[in-house]
Protein backbone atom coordinates (compact mmCIF):
# COMPACT_ATOMS: atom_id res chain seq x y z
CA UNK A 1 -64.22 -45.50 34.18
CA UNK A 2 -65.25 -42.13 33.46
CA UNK A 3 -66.65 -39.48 36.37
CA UNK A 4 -70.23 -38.43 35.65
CA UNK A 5 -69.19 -34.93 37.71
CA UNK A 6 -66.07 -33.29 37.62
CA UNK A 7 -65.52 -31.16 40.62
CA UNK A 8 -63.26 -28.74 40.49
CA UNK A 9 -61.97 -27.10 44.24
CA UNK A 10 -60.12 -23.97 44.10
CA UNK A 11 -58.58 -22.55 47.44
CA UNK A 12 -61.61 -20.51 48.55
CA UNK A 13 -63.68 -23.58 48.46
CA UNK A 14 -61.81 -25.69 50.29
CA UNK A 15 -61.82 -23.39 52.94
CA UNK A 16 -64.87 -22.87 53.03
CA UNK A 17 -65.62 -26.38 53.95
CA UNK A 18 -63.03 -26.85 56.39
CA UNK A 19 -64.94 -23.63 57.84
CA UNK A 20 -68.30 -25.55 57.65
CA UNK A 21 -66.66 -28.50 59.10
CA UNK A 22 -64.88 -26.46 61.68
CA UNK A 23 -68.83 -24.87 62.63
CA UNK A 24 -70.18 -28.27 62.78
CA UNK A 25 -67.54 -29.83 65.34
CA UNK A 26 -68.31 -26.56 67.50
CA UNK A 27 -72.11 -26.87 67.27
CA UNK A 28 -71.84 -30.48 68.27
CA UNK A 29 -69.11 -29.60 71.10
CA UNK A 30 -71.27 -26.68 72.51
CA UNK A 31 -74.27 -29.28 72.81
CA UNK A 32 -72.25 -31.15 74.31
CA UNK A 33 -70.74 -28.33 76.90
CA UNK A 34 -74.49 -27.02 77.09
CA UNK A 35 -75.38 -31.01 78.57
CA UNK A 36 -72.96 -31.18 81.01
CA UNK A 37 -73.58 -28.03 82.56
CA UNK A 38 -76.95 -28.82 82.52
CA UNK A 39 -76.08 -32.01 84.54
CA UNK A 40 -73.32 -30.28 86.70
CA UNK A 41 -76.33 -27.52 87.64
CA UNK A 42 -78.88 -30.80 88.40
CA UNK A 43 -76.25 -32.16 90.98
CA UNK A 44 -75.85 -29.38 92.36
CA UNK A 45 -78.99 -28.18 93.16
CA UNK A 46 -79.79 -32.08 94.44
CA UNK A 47 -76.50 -31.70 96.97
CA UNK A 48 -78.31 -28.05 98.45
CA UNK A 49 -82.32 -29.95 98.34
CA UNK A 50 -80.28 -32.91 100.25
CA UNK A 51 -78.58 -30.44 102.86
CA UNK A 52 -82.40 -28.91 103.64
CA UNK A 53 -83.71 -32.23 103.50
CA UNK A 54 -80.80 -33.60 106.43
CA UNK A 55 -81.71 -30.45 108.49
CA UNK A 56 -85.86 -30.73 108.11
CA UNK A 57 -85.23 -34.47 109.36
CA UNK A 58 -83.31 -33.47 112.02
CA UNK A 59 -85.89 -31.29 113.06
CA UNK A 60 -88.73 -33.90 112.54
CA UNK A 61 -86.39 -36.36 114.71
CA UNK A 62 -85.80 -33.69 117.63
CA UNK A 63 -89.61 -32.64 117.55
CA UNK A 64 -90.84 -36.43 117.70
CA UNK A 65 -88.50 -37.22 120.35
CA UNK A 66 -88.98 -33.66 122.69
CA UNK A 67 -92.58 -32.39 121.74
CA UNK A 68 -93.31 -29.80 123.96
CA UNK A 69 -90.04 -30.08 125.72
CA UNK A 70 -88.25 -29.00 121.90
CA UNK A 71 -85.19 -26.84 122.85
CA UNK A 72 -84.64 -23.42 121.12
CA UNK A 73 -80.94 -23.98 120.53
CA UNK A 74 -81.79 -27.61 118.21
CA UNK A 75 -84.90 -25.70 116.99
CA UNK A 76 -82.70 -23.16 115.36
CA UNK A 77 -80.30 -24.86 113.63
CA UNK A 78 -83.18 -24.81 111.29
CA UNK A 79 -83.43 -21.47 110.73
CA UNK A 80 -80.52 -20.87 107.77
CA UNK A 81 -81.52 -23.63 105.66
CA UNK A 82 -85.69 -23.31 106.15
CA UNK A 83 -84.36 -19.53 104.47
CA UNK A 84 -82.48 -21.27 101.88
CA UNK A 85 -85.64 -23.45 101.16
CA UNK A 86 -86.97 -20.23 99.32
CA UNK A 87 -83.99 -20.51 97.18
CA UNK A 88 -83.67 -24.04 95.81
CA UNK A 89 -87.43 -25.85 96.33
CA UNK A 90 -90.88 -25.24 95.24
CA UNK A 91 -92.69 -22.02 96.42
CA UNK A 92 -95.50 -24.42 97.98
CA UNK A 93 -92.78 -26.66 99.73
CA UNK A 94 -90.47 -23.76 101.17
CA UNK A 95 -93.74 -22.21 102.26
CA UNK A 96 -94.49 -25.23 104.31
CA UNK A 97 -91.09 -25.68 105.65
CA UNK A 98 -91.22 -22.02 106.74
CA UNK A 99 -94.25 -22.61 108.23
CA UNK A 100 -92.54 -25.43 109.73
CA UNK A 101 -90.21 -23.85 111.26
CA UNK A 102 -91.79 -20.87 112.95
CA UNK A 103 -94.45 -23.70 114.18
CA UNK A 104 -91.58 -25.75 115.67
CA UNK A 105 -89.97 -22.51 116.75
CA UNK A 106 -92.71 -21.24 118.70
CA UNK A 107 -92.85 -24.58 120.82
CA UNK A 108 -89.57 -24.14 122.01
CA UNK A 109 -90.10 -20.42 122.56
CA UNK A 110 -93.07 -21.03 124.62
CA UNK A 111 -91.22 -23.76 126.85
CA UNK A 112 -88.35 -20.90 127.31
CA UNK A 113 -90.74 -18.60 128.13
CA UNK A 114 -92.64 -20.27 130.91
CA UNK A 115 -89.78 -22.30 132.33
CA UNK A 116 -90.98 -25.72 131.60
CA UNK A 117 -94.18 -27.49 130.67
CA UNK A 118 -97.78 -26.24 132.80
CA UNK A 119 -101.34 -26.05 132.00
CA UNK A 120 -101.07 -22.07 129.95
CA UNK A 121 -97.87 -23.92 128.09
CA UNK A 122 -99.96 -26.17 127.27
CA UNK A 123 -103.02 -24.31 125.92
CA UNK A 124 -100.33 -21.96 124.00
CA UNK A 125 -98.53 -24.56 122.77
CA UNK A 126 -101.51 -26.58 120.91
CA UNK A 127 -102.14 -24.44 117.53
CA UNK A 128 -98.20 -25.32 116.48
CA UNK A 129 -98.05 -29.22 117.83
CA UNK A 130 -101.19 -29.06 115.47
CA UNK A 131 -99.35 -27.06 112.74
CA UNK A 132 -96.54 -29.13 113.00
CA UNK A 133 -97.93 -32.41 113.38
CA UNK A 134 -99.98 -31.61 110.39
CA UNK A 135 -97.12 -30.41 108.11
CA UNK A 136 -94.54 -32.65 108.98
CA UNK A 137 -96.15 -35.60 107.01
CA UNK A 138 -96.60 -33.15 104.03
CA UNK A 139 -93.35 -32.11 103.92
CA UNK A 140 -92.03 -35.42 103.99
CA UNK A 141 -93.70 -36.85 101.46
CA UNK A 142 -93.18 -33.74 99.20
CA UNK A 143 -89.74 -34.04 99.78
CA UNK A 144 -89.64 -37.55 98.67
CA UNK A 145 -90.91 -36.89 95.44
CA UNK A 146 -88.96 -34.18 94.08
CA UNK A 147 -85.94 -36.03 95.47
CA UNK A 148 -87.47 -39.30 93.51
CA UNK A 149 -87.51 -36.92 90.46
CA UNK A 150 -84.03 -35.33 90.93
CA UNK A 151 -82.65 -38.73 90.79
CA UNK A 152 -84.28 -40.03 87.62
C-alpha cells in the first residue's frame, strides 16, 4: 500500500515538535498551577471571613446575653478582627461591622463610665442598643450569604 504523503523529518524538525509538545504540556500544567492557587487563595480567605465571623458571633452572643451590662474587656476582643474586616469582606459589610463595634463599644464604655446601669446610662446608652440592635440582624444575614457563596 502506497503513502499518499511522504514526510520527510530532518533533526531541526523534530525538535521543533518536541519543543511544541514541550510548550503545550507547560501551558496545560500552568493552568493547572494557575487553578489551584486560585483554590488555595479561596480557602484561605474563607478560613480569615470564618475567624471574623466566630468573633462577630461572639460579640452578638455577649451583647444578647449582657445588654447594657456588656463588659469592655469581652467588647474588645472585637476590636483586631472588626479592623481586619476592612481587609478580607465587602466595603459595605466591614463598614457595618465597624459600626458594630464602636456601637457595642460605646455600651460598655458608658457602663464603665458611670459605674453601673442609672437613668443618664440609660438615656446615653439608647442611640447604640438601637445601632446595634439594628445592625446585628444585617450583619448576620450578610454574613451568611457570602459564606453560602464561598462554599459553592
Amino acid at each position: 500500500m502506497a503513502c499518499i504523503f511522504e514526510i520527510e523529518l530532518g533533526a531541526s524538525d523534530v525538535i521543533a515538535l518536541l519543543a511544541f509538545l514541550v510548550a503545550g504540556l507547560s501551558a496545560l500544567y500552568a493552568r493547572w498551577s494557575w487553578l489551584e492557587a486560585r483554590r488555595a487563595n479561596r480557602i484561605s480567605l474563607l478560613g480569615h471571613r470564618m475567624e471574623i465571623y466566630n468573633a462577630f458571633f461572639d460579640l452578638k452572643m455577649h451583647m444578647a446575653q449582657m445588654a447594657e451590662f456588656a463588659e469592655l474587656s469581652e467588647v474588645s476582643k472585637f476590636y483586631y478582627p472588626s479592623r481586619s474586616a476592612k481587609i478580607y469582606l465587602p466595603s459595605g459589610l466591614a463598614n457595618d461591622i465597624g459600626k458594630y463595634f464602636d456601637a457595642c463599644f460605646s455600651i460598655a464604655d458608658i457602663r464603665r463610665k458611670y459605674g453601673g446601669i442609672s437613668r443618664e446610662s440609660s438615656a446615653d446608652c439608647k442611640p447604640h442598643k438601637d445601632t446595634e440592635r439594628d445592625l446585628v440582624l444585617k450583619i448576620d444575614k450578610q454574613f451568611m450569604a457570602l459564606l453560602k457563596e464561598a462554599q459553592s
